[in-house]
Protein backbone atom coordinates (compact mmCIF):
# COMPACT_ATOMS: atom_id res chain seq x y z
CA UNK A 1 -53.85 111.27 41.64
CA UNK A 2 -53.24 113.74 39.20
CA UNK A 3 -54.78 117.18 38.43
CA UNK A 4 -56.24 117.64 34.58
CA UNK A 5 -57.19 120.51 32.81
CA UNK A 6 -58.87 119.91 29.80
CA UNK A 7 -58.66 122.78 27.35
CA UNK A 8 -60.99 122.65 24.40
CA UNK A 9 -60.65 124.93 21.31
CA UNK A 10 -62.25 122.90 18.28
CA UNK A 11 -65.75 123.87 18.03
CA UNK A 12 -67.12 119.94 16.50
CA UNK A 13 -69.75 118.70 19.44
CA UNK A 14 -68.16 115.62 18.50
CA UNK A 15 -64.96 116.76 19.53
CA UNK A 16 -65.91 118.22 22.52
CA UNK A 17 -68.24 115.05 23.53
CA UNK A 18 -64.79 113.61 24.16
CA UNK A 19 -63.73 116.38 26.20
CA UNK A 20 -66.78 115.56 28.67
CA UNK A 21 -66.58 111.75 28.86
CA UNK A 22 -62.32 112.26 29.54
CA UNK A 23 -63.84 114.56 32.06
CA UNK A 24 -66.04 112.40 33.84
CA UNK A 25 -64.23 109.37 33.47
CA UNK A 26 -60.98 110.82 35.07
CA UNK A 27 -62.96 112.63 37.79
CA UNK A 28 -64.86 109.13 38.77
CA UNK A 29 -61.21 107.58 39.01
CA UNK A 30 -60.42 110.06 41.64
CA UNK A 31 -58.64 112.99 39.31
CA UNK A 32 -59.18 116.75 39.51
CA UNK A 33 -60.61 117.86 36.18
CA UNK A 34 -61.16 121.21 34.98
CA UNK A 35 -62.40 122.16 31.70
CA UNK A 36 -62.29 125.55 30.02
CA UNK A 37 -64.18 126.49 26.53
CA UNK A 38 -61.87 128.75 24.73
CA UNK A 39 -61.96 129.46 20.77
CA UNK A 40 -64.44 127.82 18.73
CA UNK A 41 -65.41 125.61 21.59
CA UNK A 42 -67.23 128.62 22.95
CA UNK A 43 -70.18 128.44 20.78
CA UNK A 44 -70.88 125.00 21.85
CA UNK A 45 -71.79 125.85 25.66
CA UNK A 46 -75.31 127.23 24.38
CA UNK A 47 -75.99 124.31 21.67
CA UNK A 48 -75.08 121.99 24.67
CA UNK A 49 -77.58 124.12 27.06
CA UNK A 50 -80.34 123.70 24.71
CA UNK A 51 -80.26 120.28 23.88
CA UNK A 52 -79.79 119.22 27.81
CA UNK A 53 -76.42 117.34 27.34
CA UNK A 54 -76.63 114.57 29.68
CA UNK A 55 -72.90 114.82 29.62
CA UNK A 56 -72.32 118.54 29.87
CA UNK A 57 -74.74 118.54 32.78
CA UNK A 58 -72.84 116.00 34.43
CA UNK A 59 -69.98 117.82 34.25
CA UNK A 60 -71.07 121.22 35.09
CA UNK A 61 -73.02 119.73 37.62
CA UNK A 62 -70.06 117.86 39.50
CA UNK A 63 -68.36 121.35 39.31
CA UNK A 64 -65.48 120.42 36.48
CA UNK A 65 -66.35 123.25 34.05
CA UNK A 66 -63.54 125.60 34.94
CA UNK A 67 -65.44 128.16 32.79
CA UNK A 68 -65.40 129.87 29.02
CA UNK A 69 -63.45 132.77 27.28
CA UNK A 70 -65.02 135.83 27.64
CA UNK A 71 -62.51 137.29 24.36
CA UNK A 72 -63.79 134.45 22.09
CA UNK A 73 -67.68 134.73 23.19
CA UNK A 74 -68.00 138.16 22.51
CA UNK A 75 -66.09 137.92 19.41
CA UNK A 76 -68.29 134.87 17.98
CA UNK A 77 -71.73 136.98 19.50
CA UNK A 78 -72.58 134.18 21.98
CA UNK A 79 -71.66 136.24 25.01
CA UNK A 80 -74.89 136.63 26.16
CA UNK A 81 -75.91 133.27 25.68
CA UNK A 82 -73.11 131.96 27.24
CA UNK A 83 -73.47 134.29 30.08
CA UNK A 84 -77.07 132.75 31.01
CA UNK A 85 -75.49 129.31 31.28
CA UNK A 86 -74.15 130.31 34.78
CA UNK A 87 -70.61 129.22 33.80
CA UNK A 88 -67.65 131.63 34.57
CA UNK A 89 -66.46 133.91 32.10
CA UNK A 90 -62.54 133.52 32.12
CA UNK A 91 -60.20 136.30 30.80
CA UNK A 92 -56.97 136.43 33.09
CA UNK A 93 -54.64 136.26 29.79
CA UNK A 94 -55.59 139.26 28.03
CA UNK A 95 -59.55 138.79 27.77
CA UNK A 96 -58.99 135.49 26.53
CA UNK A 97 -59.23 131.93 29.43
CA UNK A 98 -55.25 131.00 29.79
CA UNK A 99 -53.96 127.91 31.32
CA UNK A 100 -50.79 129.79 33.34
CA UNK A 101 -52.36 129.33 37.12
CA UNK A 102 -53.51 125.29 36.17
CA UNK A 103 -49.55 124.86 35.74
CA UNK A 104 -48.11 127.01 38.31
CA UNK A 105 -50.52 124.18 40.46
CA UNK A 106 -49.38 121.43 38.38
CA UNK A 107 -52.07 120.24 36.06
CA UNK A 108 -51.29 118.60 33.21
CA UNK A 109 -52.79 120.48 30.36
CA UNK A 110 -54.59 118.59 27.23
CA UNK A 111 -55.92 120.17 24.44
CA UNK A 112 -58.62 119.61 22.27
């Protein structure tokens, strides 16, 4: 099985609803799946919150939401909203969520 990490920048729900349903359907085959919000994708986490994604709560639920960029929250002002979704707050590459230790453990990266 292979390891995924799913890194989502665009900040279309659209967009991202693919990022959860790749998610899911690669974790129910038996894959490890991460995915990180970084960029744009960062003001979707609330918006998803709020509207009770059955997706996104499937995801975060089963533990595949690696977490979301603390650089590009505060910068788009939804740190705090972001913050009371529970999920991480990544910044190991310069206050931004970097994808350096997913390949040093051999995930293939995908972007979004």
């Amino acid at each position: 099985m292979k390891e995924v990490l799913l890194y989502a920048l665009q900040g279309e729900k659209m967009c991202f609803i693919h990022v959860l349903l790749n998610a899911l359907d690669l974790s129910a085959a038996g894959h490890g799946v991460k995915i990180i919000f970084e960029g744009m994708s960062v003001k979707l986490v609330s918006v998803l919150e709020e509207e009770k994604n059955p997706l996104y709560l499937k995801a975060k639920e089963k533990g595949l939401i690696a977490g979301v960029c603390l650089a590009c929250s505060k910068t788009l002002g939804v740190y705090e909203k972001n913050l009371e979704s529970g999920l991480p707050m990544l910044d190991d590459m310069q206050g931004h969520a970097g994808i350096k230790k997913y390949v040093e453990e051999g995930y293939m990266v995908v972007s979004f």
